[in-house]
Protein backbone atom coordinates (compact mmCIF):
# COMPACT_ATOMS: atom_id res chain seq x y z
CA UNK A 1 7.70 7.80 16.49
CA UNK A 2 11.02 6.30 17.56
CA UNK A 3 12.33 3.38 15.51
CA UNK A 4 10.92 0.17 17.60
CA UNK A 5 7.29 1.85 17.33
CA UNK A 6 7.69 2.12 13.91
CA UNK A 7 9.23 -1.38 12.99
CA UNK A 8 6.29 -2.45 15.39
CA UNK A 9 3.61 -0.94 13.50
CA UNK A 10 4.99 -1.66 10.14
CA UNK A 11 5.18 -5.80 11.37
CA UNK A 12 1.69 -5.06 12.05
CA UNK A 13 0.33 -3.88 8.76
CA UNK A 14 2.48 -6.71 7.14
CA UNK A 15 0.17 -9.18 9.26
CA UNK A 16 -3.06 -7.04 8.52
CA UNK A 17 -2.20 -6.79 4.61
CA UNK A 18 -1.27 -10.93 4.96
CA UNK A 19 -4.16 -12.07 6.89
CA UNK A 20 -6.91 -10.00 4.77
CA UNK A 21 -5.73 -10.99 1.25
CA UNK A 22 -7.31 -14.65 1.78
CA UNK A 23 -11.00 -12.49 2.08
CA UNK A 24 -11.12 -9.38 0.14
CA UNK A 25 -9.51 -9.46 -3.13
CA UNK A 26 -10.69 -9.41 -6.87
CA UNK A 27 -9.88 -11.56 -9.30
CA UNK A 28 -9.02 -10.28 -12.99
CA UNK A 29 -7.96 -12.53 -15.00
CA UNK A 30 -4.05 -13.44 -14.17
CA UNK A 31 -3.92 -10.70 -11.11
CA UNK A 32 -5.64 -10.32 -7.93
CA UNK A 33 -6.79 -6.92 -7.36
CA UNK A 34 -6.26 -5.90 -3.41
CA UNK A 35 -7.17 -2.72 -2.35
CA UNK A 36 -6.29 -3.16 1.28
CA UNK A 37 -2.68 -3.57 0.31
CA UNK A 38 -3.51 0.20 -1.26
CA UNK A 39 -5.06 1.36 2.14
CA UNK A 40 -2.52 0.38 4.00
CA UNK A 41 0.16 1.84 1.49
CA UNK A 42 -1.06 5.01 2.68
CA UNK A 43 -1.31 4.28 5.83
CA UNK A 44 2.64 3.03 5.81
CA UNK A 45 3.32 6.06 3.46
CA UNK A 46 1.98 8.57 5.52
CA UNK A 47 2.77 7.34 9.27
CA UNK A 48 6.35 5.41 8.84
CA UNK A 49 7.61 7.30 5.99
CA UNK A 50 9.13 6.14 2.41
CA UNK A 51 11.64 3.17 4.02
CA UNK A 52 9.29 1.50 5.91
CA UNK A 53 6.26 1.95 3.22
CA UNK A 54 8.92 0.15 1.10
CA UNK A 55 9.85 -2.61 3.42
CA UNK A 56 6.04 -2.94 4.40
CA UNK A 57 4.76 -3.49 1.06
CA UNK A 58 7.65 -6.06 -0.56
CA UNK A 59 7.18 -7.55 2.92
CA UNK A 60 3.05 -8.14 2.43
CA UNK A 61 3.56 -9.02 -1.11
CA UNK A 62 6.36 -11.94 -0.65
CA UNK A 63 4.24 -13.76 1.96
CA UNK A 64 1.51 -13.16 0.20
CA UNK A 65 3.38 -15.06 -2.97
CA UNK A 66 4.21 -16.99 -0.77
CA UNK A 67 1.39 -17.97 0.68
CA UNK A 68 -0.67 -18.33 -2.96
CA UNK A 69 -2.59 -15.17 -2.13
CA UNK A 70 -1.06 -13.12 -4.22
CA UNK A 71 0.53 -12.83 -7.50
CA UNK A 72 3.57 -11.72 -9.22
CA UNK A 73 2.38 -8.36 -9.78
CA UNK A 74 1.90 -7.48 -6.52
CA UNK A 75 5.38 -6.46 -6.34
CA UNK A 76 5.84 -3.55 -8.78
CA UNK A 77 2.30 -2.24 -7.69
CA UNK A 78 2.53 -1.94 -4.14
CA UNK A 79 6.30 -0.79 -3.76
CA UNK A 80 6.00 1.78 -6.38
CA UNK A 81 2.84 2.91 -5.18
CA UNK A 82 3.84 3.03 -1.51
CA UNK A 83 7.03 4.60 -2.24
CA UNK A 84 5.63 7.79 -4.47
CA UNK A 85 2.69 7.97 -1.91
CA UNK A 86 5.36 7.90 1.15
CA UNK A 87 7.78 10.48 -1.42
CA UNK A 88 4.90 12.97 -2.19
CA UNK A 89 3.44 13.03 1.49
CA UNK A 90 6.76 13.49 3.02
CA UNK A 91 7.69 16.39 0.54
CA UNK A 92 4.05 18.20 0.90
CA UNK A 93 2.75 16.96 4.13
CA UNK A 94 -0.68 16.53 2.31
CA UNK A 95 -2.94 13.58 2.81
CA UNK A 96 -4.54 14.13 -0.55
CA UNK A 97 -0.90 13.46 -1.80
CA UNK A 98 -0.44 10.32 -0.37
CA UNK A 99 -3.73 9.30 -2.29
CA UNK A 100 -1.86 10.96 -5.59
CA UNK A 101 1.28 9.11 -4.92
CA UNK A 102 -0.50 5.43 -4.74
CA UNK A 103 -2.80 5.57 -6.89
CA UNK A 104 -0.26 7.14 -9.63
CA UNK A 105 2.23 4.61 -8.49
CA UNK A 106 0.45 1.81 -8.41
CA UNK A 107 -2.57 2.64 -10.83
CA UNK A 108 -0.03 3.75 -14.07
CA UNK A 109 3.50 2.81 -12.99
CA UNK A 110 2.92 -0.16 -11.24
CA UNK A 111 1.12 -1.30 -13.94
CA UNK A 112 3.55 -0.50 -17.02
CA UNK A 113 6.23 -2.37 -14.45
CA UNK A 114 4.16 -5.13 -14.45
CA UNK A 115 3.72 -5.42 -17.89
CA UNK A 116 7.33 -6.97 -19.01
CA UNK A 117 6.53 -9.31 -15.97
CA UNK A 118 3.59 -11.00 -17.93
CA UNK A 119 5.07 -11.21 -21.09
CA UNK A 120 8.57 -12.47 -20.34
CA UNK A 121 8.53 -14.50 -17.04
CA UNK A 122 4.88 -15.50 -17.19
CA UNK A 123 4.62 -15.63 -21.07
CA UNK A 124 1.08 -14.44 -20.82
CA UNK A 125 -0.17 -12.17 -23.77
CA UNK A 126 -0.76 -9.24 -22.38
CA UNK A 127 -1.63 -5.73 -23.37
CA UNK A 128 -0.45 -2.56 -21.27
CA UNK A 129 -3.45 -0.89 -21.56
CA UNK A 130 -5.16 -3.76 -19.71
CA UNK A 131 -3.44 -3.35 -16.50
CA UNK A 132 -3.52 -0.03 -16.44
CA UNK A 133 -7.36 0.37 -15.88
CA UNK A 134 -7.38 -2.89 -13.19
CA UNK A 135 -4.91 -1.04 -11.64
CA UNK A 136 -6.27 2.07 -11.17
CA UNK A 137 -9.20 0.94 -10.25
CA UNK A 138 -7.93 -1.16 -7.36
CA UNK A 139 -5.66 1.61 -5.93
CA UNK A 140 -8.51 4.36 -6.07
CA UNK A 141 -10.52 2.27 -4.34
CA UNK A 142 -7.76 1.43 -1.48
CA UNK A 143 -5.98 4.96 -1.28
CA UNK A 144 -9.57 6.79 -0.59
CA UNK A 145 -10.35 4.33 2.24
CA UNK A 146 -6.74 4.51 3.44
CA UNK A 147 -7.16 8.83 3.30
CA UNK A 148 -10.55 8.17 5.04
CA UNK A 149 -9.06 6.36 7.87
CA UNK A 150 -6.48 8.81 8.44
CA UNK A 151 -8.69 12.14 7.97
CA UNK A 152 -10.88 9.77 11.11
CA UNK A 153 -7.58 9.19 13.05
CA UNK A 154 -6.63 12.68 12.61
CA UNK A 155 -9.96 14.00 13.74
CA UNK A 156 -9.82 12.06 16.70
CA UNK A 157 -6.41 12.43 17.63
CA UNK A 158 -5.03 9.25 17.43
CA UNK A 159 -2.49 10.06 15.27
CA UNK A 160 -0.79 12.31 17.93
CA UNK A 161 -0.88 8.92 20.16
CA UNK A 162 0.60 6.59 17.60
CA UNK A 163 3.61 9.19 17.46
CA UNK A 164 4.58 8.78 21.55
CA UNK A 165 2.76 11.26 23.06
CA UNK A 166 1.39 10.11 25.78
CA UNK A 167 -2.51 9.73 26.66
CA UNK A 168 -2.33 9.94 29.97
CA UNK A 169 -2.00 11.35 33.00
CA UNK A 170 0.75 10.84 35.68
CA UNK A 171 -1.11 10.44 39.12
């Protein structure tokens, strides 16, 4: 996929992950769970690659903020889980990885990255071990749809359209 396909398609999920956090999100106490922004993590991870996975998901989480849609903790949970998902798929090639990579990101490191953000710029009371389960919970959820939706693309080839190959015919 050359580079304006892929900035394309990343804009794309940044306006997808946007426009869907004002419907399907789960409030838990100071956080807003989001599993779409975990589905299309993978999606970003496993399509664009770790740069644009990155950019994608600090992208959808600063409108998002910035929008009231979101909260602070959207930041360490979707870069670091679209970055080890984008890491461990590029390294492996695996879907299943991808799935690994967010919902270890996001699930356990996101959440222990969040935790400092709580206690010191939100000066919330908050225990680790909280997140950590919200977290997880969220990102399963997200990553298996996201693995889903790729394992359907795959199957149906439209993975091997997204990358430039064309679908036609010349007449």
């Amino acid at each position: 996929m050359d580079k304006t396909r892929k900035l394309t398609f990343t804009a794309m999920l940044v306006a997808i992950g946007t426009l869907s956090s004002h419907v399907f999100y789960i409030p838990a106490g100071f956080t807003k769970l989001f599993p779409v922004q975990h589905l299309i993590n993978v999606v970003s991870a496993v399509l664009l690659g770790p740069a644009y996975a990155v950019g994608q998901a600090f992208c959808t989480s600063l409108l998002r903020n910035l929008m009231g849609t979101g909260s602070l903790f959207a930041f360490p949970g979707s870069i670091i889980g679209a970055l080890l998902a984008a890491l461990l798929f590029a390294k492996t090639k695996k879907l299943y990885m991808a799935f690994i990579g967010e919902t270890i990101g996001t699930g356990i490191l996101g959440a222990i990255a969040s935790y400092p953000i709580a206690v010191i710029l939100l000066g919330k009371e908050a225990t680790l071990f909280g997140f950590i389960p919200m977290f997880i919970f969220s990102s399963l959820a997200g990553a298996l749809l996201g693995c889903l939706l790729l394992g359907v693309f795959a199957k149906n080839k439209v993975l091997d359209r997204a990358k430039g190959t064309p679908h036609y015919t010349k007449q």
